[in-house]
Protein backbone atom coordinates (compact mmCIF):
# COMPACT_ATOMS: atom_id res chain seq x y z
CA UNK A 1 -37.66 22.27 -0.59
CA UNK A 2 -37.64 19.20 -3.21
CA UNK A 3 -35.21 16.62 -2.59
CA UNK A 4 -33.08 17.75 -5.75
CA UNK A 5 -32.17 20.91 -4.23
CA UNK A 6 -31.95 19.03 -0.37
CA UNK A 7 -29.52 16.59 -1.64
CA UNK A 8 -26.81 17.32 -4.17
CA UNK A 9 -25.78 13.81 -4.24
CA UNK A 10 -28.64 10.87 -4.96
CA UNK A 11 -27.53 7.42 -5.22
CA UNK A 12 -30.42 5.03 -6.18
CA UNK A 13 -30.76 1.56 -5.52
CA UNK A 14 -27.11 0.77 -7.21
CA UNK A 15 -25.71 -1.74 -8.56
CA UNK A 16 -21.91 -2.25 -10.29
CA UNK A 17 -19.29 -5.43 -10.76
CA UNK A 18 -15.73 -5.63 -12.00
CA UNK A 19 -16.22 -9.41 -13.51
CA UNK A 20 -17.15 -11.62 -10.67
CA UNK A 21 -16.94 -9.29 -7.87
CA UNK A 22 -19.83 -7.43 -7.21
CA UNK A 23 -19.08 -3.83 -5.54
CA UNK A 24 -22.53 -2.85 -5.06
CA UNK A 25 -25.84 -4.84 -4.32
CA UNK A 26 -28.59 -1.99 -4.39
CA UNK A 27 -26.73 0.94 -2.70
CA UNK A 28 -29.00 3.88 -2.05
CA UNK A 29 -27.82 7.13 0.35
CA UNK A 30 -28.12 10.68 0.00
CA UNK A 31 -25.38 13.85 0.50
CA UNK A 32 -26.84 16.83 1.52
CA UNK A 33 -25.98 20.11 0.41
CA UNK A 34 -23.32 22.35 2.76
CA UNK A 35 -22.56 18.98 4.88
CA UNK A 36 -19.16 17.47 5.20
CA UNK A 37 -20.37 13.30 4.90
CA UNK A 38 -18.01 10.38 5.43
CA UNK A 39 -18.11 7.58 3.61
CA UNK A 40 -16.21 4.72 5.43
CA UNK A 41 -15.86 1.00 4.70
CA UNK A 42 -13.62 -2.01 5.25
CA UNK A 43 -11.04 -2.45 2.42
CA UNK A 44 -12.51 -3.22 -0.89
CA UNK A 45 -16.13 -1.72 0.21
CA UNK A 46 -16.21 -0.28 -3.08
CA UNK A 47 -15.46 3.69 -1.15
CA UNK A 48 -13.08 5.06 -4.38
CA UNK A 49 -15.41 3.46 -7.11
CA UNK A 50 -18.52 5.32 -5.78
CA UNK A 51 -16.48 8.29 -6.27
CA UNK A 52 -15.47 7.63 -9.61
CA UNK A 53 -19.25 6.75 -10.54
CA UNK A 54 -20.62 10.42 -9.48
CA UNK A 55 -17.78 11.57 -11.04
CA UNK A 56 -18.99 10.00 -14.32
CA UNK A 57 -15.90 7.75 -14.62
CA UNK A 58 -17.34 4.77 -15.11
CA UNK A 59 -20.76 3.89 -15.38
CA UNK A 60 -23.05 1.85 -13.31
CA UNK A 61 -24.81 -1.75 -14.11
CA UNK A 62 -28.24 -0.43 -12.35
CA UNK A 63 -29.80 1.98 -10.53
CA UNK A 64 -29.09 5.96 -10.72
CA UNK A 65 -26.29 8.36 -9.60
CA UNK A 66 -27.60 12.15 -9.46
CA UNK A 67 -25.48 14.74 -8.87
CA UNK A 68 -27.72 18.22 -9.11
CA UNK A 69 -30.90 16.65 -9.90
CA UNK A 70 -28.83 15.17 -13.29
CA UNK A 71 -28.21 11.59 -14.04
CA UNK A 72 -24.94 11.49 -14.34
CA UNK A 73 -24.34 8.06 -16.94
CA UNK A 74 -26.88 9.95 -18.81
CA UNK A 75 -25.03 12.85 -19.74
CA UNK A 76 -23.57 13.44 -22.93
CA UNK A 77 -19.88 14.17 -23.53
CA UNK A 78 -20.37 18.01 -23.21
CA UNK A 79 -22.86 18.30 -20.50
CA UNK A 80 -20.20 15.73 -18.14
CA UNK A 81 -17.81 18.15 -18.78
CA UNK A 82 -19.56 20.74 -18.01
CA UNK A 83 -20.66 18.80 -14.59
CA UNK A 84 -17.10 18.02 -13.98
CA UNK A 85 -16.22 21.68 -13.69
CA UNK A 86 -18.68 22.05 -10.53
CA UNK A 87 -16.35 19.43 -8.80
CA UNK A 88 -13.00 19.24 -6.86
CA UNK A 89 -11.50 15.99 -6.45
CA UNK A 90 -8.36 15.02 -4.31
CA UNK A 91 -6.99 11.90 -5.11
CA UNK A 92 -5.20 9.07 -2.65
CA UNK A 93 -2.02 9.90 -4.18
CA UNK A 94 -2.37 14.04 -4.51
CA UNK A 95 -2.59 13.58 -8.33
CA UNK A 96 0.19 16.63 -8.42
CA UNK A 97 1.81 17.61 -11.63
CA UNK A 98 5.17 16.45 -11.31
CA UNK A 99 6.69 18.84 -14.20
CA UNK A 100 4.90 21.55 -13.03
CA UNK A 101 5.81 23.86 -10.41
CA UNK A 102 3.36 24.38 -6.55
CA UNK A 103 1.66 27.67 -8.24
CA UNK A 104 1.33 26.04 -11.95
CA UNK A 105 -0.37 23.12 -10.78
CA UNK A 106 -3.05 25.41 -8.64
CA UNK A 107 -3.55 27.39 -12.40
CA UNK A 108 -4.05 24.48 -14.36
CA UNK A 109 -7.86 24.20 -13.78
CA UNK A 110 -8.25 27.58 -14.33
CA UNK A 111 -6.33 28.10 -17.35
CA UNK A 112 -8.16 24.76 -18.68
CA UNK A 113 -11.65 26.06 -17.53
CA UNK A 114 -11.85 29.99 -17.89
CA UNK A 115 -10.42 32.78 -20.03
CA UNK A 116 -9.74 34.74 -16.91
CA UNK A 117 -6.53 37.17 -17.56
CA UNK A 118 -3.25 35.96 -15.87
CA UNK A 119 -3.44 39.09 -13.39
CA UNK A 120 -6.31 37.37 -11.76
CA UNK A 121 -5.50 33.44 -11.68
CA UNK A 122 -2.27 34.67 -10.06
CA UNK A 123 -4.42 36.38 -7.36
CA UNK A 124 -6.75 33.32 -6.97
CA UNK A 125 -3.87 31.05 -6.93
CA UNK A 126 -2.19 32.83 -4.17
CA UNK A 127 -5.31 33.09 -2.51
CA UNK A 128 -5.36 29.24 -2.63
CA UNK A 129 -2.06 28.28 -1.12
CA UNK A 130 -2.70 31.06 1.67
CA UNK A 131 -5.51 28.75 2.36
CA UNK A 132 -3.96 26.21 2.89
CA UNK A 133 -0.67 27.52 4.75
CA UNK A 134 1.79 27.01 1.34
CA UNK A 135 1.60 30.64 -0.09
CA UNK A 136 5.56 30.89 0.24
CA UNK A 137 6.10 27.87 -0.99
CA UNK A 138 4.14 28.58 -4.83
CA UNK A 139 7.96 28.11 -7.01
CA UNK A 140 8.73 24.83 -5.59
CA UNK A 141 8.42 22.02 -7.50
CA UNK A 142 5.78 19.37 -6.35
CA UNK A 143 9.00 16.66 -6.38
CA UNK A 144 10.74 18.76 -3.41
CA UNK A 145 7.47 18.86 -1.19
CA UNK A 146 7.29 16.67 2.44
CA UNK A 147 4.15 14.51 2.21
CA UNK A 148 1.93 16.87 4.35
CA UNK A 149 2.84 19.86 2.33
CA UNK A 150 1.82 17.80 -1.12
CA UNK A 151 -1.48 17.18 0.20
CA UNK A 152 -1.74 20.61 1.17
CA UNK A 153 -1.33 21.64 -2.62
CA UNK A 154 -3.43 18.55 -3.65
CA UNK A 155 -6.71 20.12 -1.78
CA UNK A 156 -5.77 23.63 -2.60
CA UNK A 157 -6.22 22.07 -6.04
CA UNK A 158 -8.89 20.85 -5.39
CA UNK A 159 -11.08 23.38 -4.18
CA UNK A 160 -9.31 26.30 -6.79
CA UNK A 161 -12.19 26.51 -8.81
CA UNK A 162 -14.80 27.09 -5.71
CA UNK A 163 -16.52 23.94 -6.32
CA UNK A 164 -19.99 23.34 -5.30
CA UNK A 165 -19.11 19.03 -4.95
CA UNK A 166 -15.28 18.35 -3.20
CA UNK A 167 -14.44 14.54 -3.05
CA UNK A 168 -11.39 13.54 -1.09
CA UNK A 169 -10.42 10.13 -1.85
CA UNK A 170 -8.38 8.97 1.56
CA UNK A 171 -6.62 12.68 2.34
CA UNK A 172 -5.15 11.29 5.62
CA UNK A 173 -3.17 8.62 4.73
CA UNK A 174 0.64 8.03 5.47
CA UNK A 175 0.24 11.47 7.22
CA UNK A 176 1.97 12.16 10.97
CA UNK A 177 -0.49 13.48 13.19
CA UNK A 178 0.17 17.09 13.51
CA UNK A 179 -0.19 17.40 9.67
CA UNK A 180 -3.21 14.88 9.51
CA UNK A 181 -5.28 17.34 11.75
CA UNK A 182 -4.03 20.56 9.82
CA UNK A 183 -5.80 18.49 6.51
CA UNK A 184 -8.75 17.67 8.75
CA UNK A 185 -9.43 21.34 10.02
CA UNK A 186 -8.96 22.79 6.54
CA UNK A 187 -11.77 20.34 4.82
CA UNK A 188 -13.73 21.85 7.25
CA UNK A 189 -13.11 25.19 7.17
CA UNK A 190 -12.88 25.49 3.55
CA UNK A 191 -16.38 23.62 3.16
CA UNK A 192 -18.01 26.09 5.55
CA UNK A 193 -16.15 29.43 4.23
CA UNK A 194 -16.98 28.27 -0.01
CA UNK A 195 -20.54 26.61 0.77
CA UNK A 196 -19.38 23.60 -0.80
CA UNK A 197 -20.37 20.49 0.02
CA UNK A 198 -17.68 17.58 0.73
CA UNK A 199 -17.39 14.21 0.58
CA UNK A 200 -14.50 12.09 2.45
CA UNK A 201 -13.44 8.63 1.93
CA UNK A 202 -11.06 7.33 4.74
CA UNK A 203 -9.99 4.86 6.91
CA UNK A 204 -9.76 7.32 9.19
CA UNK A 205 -12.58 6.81 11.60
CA UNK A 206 -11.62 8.94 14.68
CA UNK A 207 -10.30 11.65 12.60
CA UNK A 208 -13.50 11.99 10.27
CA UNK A 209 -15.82 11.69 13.13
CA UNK A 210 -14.25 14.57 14.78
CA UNK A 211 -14.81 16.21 11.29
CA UNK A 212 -17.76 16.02 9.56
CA UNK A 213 -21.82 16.30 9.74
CA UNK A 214 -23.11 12.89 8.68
CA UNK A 215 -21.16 9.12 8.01
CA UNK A 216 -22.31 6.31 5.99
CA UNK A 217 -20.52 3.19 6.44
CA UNK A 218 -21.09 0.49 2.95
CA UNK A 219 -20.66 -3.33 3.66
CA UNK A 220 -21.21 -6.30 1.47
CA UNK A 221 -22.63 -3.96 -1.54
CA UNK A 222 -25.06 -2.13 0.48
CA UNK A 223 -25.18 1.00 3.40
CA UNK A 224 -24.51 -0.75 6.83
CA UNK A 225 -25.28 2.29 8.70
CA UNK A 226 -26.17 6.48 8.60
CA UNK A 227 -26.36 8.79 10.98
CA UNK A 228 -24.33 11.39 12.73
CA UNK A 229 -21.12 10.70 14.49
CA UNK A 230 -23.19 10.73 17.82
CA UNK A 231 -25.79 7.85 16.79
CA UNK A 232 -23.06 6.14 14.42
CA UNK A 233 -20.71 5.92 17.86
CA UNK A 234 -23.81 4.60 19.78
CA UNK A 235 -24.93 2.11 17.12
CA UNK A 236 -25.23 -1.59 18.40
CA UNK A 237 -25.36 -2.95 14.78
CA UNK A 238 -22.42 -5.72 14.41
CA UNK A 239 -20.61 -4.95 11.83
CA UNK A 240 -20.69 -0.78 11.94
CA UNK A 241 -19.72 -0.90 15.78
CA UNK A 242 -16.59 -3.46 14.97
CA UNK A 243 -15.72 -0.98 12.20
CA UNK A 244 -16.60 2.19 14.29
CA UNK A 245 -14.62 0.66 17.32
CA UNK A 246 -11.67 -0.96 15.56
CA UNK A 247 -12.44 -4.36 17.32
CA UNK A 248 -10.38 -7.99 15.91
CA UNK A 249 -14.00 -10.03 16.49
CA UNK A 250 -17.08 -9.37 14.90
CA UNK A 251 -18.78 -10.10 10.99
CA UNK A 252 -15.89 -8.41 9.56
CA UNK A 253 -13.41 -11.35 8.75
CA UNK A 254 -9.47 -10.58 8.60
CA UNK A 255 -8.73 -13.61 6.55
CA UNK A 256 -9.78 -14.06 2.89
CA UNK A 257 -11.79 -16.88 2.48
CA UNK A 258 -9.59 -20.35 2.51
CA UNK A 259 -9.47 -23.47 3.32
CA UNK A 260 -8.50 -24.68 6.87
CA UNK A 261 -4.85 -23.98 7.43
CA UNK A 262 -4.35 -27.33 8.62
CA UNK A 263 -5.52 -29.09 5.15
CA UNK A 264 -3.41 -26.38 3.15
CA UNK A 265 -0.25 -27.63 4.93
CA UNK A 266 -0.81 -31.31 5.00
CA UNK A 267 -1.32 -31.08 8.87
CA UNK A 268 -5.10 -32.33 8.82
CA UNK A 269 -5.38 -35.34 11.03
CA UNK A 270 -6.20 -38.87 9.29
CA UNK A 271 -8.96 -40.99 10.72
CA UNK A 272 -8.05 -43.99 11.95
């Protein structure tokens, strides 16, 4: 097997800056096809804007995003769309319609992206939100929903088209526990059960590496570490076993770079 149909993800020596800040400094790292991966960073790591760059949001400075065995920056208008179809994405904020009803916002995609007959998106839909647990609640409006339940709809969304790429852009946060690890087992089983392949952004880090099949963690621009939860866990690098292990000491600073506190109060001492 070639490593186009391995890997439905290829990210190639990239590189992308907003101004002055450079995100990425030659990032390369592979998804596989039918894996859950985590992708897991310290704040600012640049986690979301990979997303949005093998989503074809934006487009990189160098190097090469595949998704497929296709370029992605290098596809026209029509063929992106066309790419875009073949993916789910949940965004950190659900993304939810707020005009729209539970079961209109679970249509949408499919009214925008087939000319399947009502009969049957109303099937699918309700197929969806029995997914996910929210089948009974498909009249109420998004506005009325607890946080859990809105992410609920948000990856019932998500996946309503069966597709073969599902990003989840931080789909644990500001959740209590019991609802966090009702999200966490449905990525999972809704990966295996569709034979899509997902993709998880989080701060997570206990949470996705009771979850998925591979992590990569980015620092500084470029991939600090791969490997399985196992040998990520076990890792003696510096800066992935601070991250992995939540420790205050180690190459990841908590400070933005400043000057001395004492000179930025006036408290530095004076030579005699």
């Amino acid at each position: 097997m070639d490593a186009d149909s391995e890997n439905i993800v290829e990210v190639i020596d990239l590189h992308h800056a907003y101004g002055a800040n450079r995100v990425f400094r030659g990032l390369s790292l592979r998804i596989p096809r039918g894996k859950v991966v985590a992708i897991l960073g310290a704040s600012g790591c640049g986690k979301t804007t990979l997303l949005r760059l093998i989503g074809g949001q934006i487009k990189p400075d160098k190097g090469q995003v595949k998704v497929n065995g296709q370029v992605v920056h290098e596809l026209d208008a029509e063929r992106l769309y066309e790419m875009r179809r073949k993916m789910g994405m949940m965004f950190q904020v659900s993304g939810l319609f707020s005009d729209l009803s539970v079961y209109e916002n679970i249509a949408f995609p499919m009214r925008e992206h087939t000319e399947l007959p009502e009969a049957i998106i109303r099937r699918l839909v309700l197929m969806k939100l029995h997914a996910v647990g929210l089948r009974g609640a498909n009249a109420m409006m998004t506005g009325d929903l607890s946080g859990g339940m809105t992410r609920r709809v948000a990856l019932a969304r998500a996946i309503a088209m069966d597709p073969m790429l599902a990003m989840y852009d931080e789909p644990f946060a500001g959740l209590d526990p019991i609802s966090l690890n009702v999200i966490a087992g449905l990525i999972r089983q809704l990966n295996d059960a569709l034979g899509t392949t997902s993709i998880v952004v989080t701060y997570d880090v206990s949470e996705s590496l009771k979850l998925v099949d591979y992590v990569y963690v980015i620092a500084d621009g470029v991939l600090a570490g791969a490997g399985t939860p196992e040998e990520m866990i076990a890792s003696e690098d510096p800066f992935v076993h601070q991250f992995l292990h939540s420790l205050p000491d180690g190459p990841i600073r908590f400070h933005y770079p400043s000057r001395p506190i004492t000179e930025e109060l006036g408290l530095a001492r004076r030579s005699a």
